[in-house]
C-alpha atoms as a PDB file:
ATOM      1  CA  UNK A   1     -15.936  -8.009  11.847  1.00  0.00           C
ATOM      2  CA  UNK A   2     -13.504 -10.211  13.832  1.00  0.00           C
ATOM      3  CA  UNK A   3      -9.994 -10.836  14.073  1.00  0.00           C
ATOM      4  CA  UNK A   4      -8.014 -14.910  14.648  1.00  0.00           C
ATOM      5  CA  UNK A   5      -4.951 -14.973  16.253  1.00  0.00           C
ATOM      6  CA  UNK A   6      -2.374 -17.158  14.190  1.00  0.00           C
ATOM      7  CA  UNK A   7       1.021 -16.235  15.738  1.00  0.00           C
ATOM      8  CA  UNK A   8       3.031 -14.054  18.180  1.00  0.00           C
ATOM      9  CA  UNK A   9       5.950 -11.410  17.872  1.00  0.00           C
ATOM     10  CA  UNK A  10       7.189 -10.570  20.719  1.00  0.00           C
ATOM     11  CA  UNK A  11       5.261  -8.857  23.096  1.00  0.00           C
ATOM     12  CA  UNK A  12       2.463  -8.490  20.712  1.00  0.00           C
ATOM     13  CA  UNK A  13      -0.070 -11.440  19.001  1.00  0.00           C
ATOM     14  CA  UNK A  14      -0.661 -11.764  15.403  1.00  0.00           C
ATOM     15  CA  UNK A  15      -4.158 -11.069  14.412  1.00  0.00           C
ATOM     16  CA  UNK A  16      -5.969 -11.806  11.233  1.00  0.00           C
ATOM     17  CA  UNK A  17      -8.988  -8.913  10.064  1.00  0.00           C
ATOM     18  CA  UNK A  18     -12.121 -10.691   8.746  1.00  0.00           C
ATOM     19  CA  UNK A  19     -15.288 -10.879   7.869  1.00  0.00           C
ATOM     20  CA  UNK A  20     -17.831 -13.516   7.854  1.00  0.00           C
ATOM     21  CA  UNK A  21     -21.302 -12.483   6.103  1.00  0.00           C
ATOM     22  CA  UNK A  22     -24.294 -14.163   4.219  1.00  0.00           C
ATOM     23  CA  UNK A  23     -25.098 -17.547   3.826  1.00  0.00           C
ATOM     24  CA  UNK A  24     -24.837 -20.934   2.230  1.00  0.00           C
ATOM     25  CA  UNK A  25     -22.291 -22.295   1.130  1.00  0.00           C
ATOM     26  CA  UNK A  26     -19.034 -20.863   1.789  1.00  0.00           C
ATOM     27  CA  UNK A  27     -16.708 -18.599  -0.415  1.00  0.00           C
ATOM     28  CA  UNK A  28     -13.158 -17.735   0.586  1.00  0.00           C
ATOM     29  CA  UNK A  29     -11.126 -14.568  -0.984  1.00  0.00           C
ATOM     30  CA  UNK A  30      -7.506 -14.609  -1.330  1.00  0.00           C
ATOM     31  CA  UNK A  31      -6.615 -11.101  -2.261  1.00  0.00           C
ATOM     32  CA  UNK A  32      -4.015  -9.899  -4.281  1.00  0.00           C
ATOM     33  CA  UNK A  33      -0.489  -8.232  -3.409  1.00  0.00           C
ATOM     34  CA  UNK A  34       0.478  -5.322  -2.233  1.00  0.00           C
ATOM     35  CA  UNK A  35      -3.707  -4.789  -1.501  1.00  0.00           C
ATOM     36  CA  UNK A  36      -6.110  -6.169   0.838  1.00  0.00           C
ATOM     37  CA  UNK A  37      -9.530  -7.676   0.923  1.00  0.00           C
ATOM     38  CA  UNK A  38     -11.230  -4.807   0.345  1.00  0.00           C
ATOM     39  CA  UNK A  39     -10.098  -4.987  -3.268  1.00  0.00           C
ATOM     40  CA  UNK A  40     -12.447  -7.819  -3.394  1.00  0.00           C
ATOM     41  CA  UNK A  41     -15.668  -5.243  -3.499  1.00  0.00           C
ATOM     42  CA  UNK A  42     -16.829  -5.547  -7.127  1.00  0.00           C
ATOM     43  CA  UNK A  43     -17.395  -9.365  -6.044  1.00  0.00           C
ATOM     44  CA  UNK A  44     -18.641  -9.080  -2.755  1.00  0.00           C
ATOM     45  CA  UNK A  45     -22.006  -7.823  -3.310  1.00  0.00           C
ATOM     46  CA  UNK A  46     -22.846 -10.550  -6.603  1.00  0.00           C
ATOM     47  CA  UNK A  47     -21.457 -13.290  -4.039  1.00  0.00           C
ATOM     48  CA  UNK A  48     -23.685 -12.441  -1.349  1.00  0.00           C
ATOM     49  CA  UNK A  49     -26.961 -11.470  -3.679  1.00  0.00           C
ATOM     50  CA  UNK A  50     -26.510 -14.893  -5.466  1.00  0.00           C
ATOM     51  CA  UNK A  51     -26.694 -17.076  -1.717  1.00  0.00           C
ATOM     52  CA  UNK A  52     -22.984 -17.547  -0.644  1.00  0.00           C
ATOM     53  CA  UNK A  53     -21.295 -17.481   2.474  1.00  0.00           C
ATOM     54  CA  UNK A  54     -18.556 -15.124   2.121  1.00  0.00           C
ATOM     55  CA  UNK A  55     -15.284 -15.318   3.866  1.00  0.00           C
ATOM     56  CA  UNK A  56     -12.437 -12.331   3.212  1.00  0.00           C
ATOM     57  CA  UNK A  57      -9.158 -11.405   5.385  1.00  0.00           C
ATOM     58  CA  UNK A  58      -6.514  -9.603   5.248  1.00  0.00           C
ATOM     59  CA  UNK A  59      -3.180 -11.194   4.770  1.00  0.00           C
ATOM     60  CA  UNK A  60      -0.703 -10.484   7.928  1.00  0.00           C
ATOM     61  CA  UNK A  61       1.319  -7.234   7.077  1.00  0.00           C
ATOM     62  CA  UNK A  62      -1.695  -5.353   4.766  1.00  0.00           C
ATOM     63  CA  UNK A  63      -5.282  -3.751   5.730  1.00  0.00           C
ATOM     64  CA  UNK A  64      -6.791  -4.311   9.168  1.00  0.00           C
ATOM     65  CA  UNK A  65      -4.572  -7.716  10.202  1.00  0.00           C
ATOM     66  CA  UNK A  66      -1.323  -7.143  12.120  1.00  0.00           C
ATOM     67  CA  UNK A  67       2.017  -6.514  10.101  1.00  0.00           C
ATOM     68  CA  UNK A  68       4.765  -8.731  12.196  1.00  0.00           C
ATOM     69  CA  UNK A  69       8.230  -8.871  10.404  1.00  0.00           C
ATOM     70  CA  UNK A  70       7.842 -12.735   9.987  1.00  0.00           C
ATOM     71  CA  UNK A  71       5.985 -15.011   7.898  1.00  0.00           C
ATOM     72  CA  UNK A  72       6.144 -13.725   4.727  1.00  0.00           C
ATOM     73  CA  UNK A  73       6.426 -16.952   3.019  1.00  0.00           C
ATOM     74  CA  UNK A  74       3.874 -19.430   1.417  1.00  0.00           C
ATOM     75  CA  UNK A  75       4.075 -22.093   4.316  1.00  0.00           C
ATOM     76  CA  UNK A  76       3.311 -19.393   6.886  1.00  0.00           C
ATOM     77  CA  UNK A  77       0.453 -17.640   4.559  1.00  0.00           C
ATOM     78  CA  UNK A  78      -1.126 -20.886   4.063  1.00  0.00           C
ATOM     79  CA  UNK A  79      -1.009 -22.532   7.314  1.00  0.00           C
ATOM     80  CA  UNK A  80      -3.002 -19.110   8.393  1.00  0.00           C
ATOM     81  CA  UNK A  81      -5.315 -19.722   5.749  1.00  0.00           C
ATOM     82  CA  UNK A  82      -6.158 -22.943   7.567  1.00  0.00           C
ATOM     83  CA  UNK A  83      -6.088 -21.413  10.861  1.00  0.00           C
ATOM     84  CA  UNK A  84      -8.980 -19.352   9.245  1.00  0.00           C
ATOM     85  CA  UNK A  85     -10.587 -22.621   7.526  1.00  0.00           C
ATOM     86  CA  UNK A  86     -10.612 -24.374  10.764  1.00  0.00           C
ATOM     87  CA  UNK A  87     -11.379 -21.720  13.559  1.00  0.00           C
ATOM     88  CA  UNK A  88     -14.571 -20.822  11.529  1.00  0.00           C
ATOM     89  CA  UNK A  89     -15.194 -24.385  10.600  1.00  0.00           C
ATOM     90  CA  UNK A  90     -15.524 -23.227   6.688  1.00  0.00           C
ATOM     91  CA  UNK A  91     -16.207 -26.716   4.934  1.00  0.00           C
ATOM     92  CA  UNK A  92     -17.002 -27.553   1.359  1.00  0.00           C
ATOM     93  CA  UNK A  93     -15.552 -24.323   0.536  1.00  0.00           C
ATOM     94  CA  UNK A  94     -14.759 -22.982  -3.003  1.00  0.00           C
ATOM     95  CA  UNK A  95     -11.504 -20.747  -2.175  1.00  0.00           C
ATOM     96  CA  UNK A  96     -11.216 -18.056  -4.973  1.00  0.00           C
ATOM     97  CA  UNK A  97      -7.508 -16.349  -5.111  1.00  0.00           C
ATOM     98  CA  UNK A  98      -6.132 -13.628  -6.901  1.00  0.00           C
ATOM     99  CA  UNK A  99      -2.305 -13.225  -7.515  1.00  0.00           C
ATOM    100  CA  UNK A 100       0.036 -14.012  -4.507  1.00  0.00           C
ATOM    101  CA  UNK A 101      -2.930 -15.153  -2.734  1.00  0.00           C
ATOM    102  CA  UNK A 102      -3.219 -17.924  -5.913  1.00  0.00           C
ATOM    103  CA  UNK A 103       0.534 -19.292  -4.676  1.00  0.00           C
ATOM    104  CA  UNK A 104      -1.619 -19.461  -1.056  1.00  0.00           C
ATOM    105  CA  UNK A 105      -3.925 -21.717  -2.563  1.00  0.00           C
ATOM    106  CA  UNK A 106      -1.901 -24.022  -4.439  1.00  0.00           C
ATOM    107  CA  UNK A 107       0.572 -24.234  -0.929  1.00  0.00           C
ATOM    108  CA  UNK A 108      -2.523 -25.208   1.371  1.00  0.00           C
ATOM    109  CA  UNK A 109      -4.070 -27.653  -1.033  1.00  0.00           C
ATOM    110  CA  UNK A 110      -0.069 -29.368  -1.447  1.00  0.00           C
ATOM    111  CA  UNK A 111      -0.223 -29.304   2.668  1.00  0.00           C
ATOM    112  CA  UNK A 112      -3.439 -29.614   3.673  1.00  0.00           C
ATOM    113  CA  UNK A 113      -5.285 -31.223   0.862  1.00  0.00           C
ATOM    114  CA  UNK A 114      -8.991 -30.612   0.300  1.00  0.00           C
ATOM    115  CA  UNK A 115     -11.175 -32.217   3.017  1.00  0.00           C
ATOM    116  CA  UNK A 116     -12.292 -28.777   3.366  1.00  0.00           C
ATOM    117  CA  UNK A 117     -12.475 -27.549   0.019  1.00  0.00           C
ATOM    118  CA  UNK A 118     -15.208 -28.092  -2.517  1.00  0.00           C
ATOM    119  CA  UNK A 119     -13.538 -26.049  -5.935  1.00  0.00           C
ATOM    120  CA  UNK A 120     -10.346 -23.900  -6.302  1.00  0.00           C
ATOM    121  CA  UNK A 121     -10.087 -20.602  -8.266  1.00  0.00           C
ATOM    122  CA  UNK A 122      -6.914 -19.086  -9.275  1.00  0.00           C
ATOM    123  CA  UNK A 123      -7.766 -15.492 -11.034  1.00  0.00           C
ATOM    124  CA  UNK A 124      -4.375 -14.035 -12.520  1.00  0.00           C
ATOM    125  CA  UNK A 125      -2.160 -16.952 -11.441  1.00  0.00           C
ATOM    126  CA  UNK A 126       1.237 -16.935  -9.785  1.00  0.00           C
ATOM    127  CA  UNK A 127       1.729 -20.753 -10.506  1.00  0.00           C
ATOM    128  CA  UNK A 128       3.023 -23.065 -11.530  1.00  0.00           C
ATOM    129  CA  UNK A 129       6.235 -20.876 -11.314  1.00  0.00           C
ATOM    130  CA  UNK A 130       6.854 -17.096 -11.964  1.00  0.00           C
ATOM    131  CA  UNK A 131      10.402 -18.375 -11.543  1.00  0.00           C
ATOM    132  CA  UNK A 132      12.091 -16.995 -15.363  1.00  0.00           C
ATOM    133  CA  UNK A 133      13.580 -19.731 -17.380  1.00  0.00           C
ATOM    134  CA  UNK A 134      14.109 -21.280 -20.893  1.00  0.00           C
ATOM    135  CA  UNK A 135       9.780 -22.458 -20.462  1.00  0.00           C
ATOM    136  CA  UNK A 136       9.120 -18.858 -19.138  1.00  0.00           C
ATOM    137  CA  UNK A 137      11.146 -16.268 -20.142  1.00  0.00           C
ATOM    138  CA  UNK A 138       9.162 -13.614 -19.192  1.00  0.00           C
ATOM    139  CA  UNK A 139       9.448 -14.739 -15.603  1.00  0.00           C
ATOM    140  CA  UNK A 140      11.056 -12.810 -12.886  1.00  0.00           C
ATOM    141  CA  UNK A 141      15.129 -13.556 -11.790  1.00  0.00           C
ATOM    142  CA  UNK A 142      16.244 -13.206  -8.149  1.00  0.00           C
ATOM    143  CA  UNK A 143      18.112  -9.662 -10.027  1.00  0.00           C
ATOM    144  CA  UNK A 144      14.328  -8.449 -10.909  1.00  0.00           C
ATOM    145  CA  UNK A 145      12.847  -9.363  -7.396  1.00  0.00           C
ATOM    146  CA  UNK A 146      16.149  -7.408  -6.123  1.00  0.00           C
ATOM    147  CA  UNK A 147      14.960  -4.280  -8.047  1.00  0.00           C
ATOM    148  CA  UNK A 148      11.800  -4.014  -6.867  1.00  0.00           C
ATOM    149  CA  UNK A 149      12.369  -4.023  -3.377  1.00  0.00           C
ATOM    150  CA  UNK A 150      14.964  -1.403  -3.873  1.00  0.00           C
ATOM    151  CA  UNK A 151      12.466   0.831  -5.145  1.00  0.00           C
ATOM    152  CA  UNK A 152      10.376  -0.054  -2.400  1.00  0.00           C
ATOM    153  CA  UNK A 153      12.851   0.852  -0.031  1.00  0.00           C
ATOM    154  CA  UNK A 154      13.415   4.101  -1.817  1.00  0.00           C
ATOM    155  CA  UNK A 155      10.041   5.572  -2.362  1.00  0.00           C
ATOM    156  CA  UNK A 156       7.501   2.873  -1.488  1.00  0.00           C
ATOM    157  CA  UNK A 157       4.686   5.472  -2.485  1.00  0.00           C
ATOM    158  CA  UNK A 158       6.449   6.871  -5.599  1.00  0.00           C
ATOM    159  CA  UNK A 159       7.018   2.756  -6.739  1.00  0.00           C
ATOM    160  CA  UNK A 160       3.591   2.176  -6.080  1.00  0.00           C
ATOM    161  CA  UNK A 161       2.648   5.046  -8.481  1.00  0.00           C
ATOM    162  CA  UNK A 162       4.165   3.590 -10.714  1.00  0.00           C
ATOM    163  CA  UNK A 163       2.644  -0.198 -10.557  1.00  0.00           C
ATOM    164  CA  UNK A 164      -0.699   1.002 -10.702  1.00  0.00           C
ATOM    165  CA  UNK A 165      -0.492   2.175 -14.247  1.00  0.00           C
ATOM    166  CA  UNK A 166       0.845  -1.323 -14.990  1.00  0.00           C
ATOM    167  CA  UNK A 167      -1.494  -2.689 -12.481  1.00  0.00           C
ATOM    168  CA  UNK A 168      -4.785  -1.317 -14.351  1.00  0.00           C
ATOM    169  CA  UNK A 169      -2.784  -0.714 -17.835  1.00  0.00           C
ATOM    170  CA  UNK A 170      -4.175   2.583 -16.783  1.00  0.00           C
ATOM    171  CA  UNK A 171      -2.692   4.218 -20.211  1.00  0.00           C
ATOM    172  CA  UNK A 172      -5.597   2.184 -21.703  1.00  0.00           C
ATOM    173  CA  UNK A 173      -8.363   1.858 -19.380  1.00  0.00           C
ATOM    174  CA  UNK A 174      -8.169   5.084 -17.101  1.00  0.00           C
ATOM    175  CA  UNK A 175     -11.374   7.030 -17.593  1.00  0.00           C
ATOM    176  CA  UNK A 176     -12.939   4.471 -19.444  1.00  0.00           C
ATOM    177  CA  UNK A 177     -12.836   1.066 -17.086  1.00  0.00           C
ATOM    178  CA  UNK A 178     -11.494   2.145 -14.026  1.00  0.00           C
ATOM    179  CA  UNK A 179     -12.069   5.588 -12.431  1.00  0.00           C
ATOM    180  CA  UNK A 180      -9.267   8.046 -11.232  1.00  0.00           C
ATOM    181  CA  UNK A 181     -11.544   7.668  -8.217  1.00  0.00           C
ATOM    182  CA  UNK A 182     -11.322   3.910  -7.722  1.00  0.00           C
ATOM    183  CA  UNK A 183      -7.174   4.232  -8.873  1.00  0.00           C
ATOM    184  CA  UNK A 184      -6.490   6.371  -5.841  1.00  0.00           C
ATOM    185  CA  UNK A 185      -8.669   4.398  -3.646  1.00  0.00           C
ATOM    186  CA  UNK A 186      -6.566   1.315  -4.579  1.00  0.00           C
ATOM    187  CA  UNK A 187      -3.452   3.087  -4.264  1.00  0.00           C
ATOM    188  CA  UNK A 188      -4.658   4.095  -0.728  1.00  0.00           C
ATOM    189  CA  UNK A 189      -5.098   0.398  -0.214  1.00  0.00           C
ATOM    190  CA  UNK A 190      -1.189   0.149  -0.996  1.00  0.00           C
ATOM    191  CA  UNK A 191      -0.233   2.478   0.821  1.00  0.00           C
ATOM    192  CA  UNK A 192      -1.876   1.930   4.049  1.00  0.00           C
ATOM    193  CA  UNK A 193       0.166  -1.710   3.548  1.00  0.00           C
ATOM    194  CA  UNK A 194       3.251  -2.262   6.307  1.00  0.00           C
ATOM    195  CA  UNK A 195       6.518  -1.504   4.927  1.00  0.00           C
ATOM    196  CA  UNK A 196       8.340  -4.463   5.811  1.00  0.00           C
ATOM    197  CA  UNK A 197       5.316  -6.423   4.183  1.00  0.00           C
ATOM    198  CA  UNK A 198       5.408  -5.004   0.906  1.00  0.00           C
ATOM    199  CA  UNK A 199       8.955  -5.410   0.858  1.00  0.00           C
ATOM    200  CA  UNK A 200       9.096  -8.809   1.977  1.00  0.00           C
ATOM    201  CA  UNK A 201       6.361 -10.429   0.086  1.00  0.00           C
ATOM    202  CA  UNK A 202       8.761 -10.132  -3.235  1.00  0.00           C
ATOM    203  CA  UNK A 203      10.751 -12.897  -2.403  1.00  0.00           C
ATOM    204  CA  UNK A 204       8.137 -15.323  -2.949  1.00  0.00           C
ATOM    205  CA  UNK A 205       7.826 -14.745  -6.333  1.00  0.00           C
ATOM    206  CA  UNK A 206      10.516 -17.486  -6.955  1.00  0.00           C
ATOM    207  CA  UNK A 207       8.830 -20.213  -5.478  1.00  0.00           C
ATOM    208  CA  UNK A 208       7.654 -23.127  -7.760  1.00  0.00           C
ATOM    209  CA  UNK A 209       3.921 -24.626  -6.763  1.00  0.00           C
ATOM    210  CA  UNK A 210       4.164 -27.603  -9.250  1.00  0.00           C
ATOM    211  CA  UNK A 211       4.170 -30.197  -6.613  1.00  0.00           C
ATOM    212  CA  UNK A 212       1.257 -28.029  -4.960  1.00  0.00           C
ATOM    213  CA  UNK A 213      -0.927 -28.057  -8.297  1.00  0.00           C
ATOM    214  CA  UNK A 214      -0.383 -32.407  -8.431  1.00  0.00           C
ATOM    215  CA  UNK A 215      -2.343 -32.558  -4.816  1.00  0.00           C
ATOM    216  CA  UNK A 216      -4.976 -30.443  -6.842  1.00  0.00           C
ATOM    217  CA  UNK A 217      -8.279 -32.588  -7.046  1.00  0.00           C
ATOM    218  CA  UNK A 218     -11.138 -30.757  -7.367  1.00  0.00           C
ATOM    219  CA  UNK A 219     -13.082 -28.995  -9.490  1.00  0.00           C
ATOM    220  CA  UNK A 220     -10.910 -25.673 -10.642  1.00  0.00           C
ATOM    221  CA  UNK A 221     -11.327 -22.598 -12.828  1.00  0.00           C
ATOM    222  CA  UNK A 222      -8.443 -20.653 -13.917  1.00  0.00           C
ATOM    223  CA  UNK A 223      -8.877 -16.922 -15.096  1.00  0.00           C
ATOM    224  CA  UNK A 224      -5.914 -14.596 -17.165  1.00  0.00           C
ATOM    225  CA  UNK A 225      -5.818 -11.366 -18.256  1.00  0.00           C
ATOM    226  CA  UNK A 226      -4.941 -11.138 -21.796  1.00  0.00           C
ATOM    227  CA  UNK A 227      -3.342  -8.122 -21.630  1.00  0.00           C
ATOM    228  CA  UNK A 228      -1.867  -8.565 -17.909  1.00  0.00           C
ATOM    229  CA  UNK A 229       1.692  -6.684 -17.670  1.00  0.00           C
ATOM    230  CA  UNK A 230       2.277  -8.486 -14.536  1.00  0.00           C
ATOM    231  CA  UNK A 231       1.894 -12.147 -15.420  1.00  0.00           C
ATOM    232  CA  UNK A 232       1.673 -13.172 -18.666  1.00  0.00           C
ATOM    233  CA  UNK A 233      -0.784 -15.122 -20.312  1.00  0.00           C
ATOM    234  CA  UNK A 234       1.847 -17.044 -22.046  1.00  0.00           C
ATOM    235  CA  UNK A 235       4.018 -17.123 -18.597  1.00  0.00           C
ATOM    236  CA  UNK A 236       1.489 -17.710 -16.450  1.00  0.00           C
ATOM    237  CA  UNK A 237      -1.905 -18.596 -17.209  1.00  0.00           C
ATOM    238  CA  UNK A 238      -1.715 -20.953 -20.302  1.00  0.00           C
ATOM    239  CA  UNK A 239       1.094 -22.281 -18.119  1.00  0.00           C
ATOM    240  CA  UNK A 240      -1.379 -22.925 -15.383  1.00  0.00           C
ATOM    241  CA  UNK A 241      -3.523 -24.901 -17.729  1.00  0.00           C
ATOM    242  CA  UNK A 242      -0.986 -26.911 -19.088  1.00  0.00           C
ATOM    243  CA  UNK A 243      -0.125 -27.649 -15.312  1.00  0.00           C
ATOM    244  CA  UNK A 244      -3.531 -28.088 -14.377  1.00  0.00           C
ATOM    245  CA  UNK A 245      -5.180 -29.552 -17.974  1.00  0.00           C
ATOM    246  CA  UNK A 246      -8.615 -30.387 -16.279  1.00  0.00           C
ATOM    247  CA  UNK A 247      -9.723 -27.409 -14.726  1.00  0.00           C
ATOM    248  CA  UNK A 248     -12.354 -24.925 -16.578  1.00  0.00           C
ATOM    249  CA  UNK A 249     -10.106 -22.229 -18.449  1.00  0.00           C
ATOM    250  CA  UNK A 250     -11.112 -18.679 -19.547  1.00  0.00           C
ATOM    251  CA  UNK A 251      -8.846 -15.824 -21.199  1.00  0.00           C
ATOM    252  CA  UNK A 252     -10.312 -12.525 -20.016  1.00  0.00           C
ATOM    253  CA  UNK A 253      -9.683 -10.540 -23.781  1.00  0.00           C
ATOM    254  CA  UNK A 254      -8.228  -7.252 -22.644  1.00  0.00           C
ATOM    255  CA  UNK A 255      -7.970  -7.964 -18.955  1.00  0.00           C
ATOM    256  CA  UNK A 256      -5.061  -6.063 -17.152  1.00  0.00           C
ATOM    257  CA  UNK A 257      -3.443  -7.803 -14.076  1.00  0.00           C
ATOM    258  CA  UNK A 258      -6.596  -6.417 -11.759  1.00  0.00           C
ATOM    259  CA  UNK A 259      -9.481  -7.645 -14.144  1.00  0.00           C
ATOM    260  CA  UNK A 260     -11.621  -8.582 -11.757  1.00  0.00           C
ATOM    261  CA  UNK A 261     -11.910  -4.956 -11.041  1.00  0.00           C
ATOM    262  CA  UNK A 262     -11.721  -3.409 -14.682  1.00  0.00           C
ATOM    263  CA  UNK A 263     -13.773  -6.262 -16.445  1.00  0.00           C
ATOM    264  CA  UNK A 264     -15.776  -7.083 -13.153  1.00  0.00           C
ATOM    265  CA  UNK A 265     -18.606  -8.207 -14.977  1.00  0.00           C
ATOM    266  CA  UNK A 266     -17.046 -10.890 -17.109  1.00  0.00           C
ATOM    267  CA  UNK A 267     -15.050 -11.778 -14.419  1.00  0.00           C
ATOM    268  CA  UNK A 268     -18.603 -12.202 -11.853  1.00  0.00           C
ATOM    269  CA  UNK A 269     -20.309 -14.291 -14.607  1.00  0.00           C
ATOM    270  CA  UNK A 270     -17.664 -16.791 -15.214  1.00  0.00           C
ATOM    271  CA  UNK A 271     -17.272 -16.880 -11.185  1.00  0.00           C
ATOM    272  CA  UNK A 272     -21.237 -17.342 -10.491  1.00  0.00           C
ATOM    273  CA  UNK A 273     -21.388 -19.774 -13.356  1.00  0.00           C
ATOM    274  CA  UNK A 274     -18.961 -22.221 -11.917  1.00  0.00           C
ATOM    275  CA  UNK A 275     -19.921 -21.686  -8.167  1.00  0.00           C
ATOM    276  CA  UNK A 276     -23.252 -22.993  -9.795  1.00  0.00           C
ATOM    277  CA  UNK A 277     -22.091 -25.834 -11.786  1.00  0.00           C
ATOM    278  CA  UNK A 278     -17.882 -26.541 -10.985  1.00  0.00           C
ATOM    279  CA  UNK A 279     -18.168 -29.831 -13.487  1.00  0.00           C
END
């Protein structure tokens, strides 16, 4: 629909894909790594139908947005997220983030605050840390982050094979919750992803967002996969509540790392229900 300019490389700007459509009051998607915004879809049309404004962009380096070799850290991602906030003047916003894009929204509300924001979601949650240690031991080392962009840089499409089984636990919910159609579809999502992107955005995974998640003061929701092969609900989102005690909680039971595609219904309800009533 548009594109906002939030850097330079080079010769060449750095543009933003989005699109701005419907109504009311605003809704902004963070989408989920190594993906883009269309991954959003099984929400887009219950967000609209219900009265919302809906806001989704590609992150720099995937979809329809420009894929610089820079600025593949959570600073950079969410000072563009308020480039986007304030060049369409999105106010009293409820941001709703997936995955990396959750560390996105913790990082602009520790920067920026939330003048602008009305509620936070974090679906599948990155924070407060993914960092392993003795409180999260199935966290990822600076050894595992190393060993997945190897196989990246090996075979970026044959890796991303792989992930999409864990992705989906597609050994569970292939034919059943999730079509072969939609898996290839997703996978062409992936691929279609820059290179350098996919390989960068890794690093990021050791970053701790506990100081981010104390400027947190609004009404928030926090959604996990029970079953999520990626982040664990013990590692992750029960670790988010703890961090975050007052926001609205909900275990999705059986809900791989991209629920709010294979349990998109569950995941819609308990997202239209707090839009409606965040207290």
């Amino acid at each position: 629909m548009g594109t906002i300019t939030v850097g330079q490389e080079n010769s060449a700007p750095i543009d933003l894909y989005y699109e701005d459509q419907g109504s009311g009051r605003p809704v902004v998607l963070l989408h989920g790594w190594p993906f883009d915004s269309r991954s959003w879809e099984p929400q887009l049309h219950p967000l609209l139908e219900a009265g919302y404004r809906v806001v989704n962009y590609d992150r720099r380096g995937f979809g329809r947005s420009t894929a610089p070799t820079a600025g593949y850290d959570f600073d950079t991602l969410s000072g563009d997220l308020d480039t986007v906030m304030r060049t369409l003047d999105v106010r009293d916003a409820t941001i709703i983030s997936f995955s990396l894009g959750t560390g996105e929204l913790a990082r602009y509300i520790g920067r920026f605050g939330t003048e602008r924001v009305r509620s936070a979601v974090f679906i599948e949650s990155l924070t407060p840390t993914f960092a392993k240690s003795d409180e999260n031991p199935t966290g990822v080392d600076a050894a595992g982050v190393d060993g997945v962009q190897q196989a990246i840089l090996a075979d970026r499409f044959a890796w991303l094979t792989g992930m999409m089984g864990a992705f989906l636990n597609l050994d569970d919910y292939q034919g059943s919750l999730v079509s072969e159609d939609t898996v290839r579809a997703l996978w062409a999502q992936g691929a279609e992803a820059s290179p350098y992107a996919t390989w960068a955005c890794p690093r990021m995974w050791l970053e701790d967002f506990r100081a981010d998640l104390a400027r947190v003061d609004v009404p928030s929701l926090i959604m996990h996969g029970t079953t999520d092969r990626i982040l664990s609900i013990d590692g992750q989102g029960r670790r988010a509540h703890e961090a975050l005690p007052a926001a609205r909680y909900v275990e999705i039971e059986g809900g791989p790392h991209i629920n709010p595609l294979t349990h998109a219904g569950e995941v819609n309800a308990e997202l239209l229900r707090f839009l409606d009533d965040p207290s």
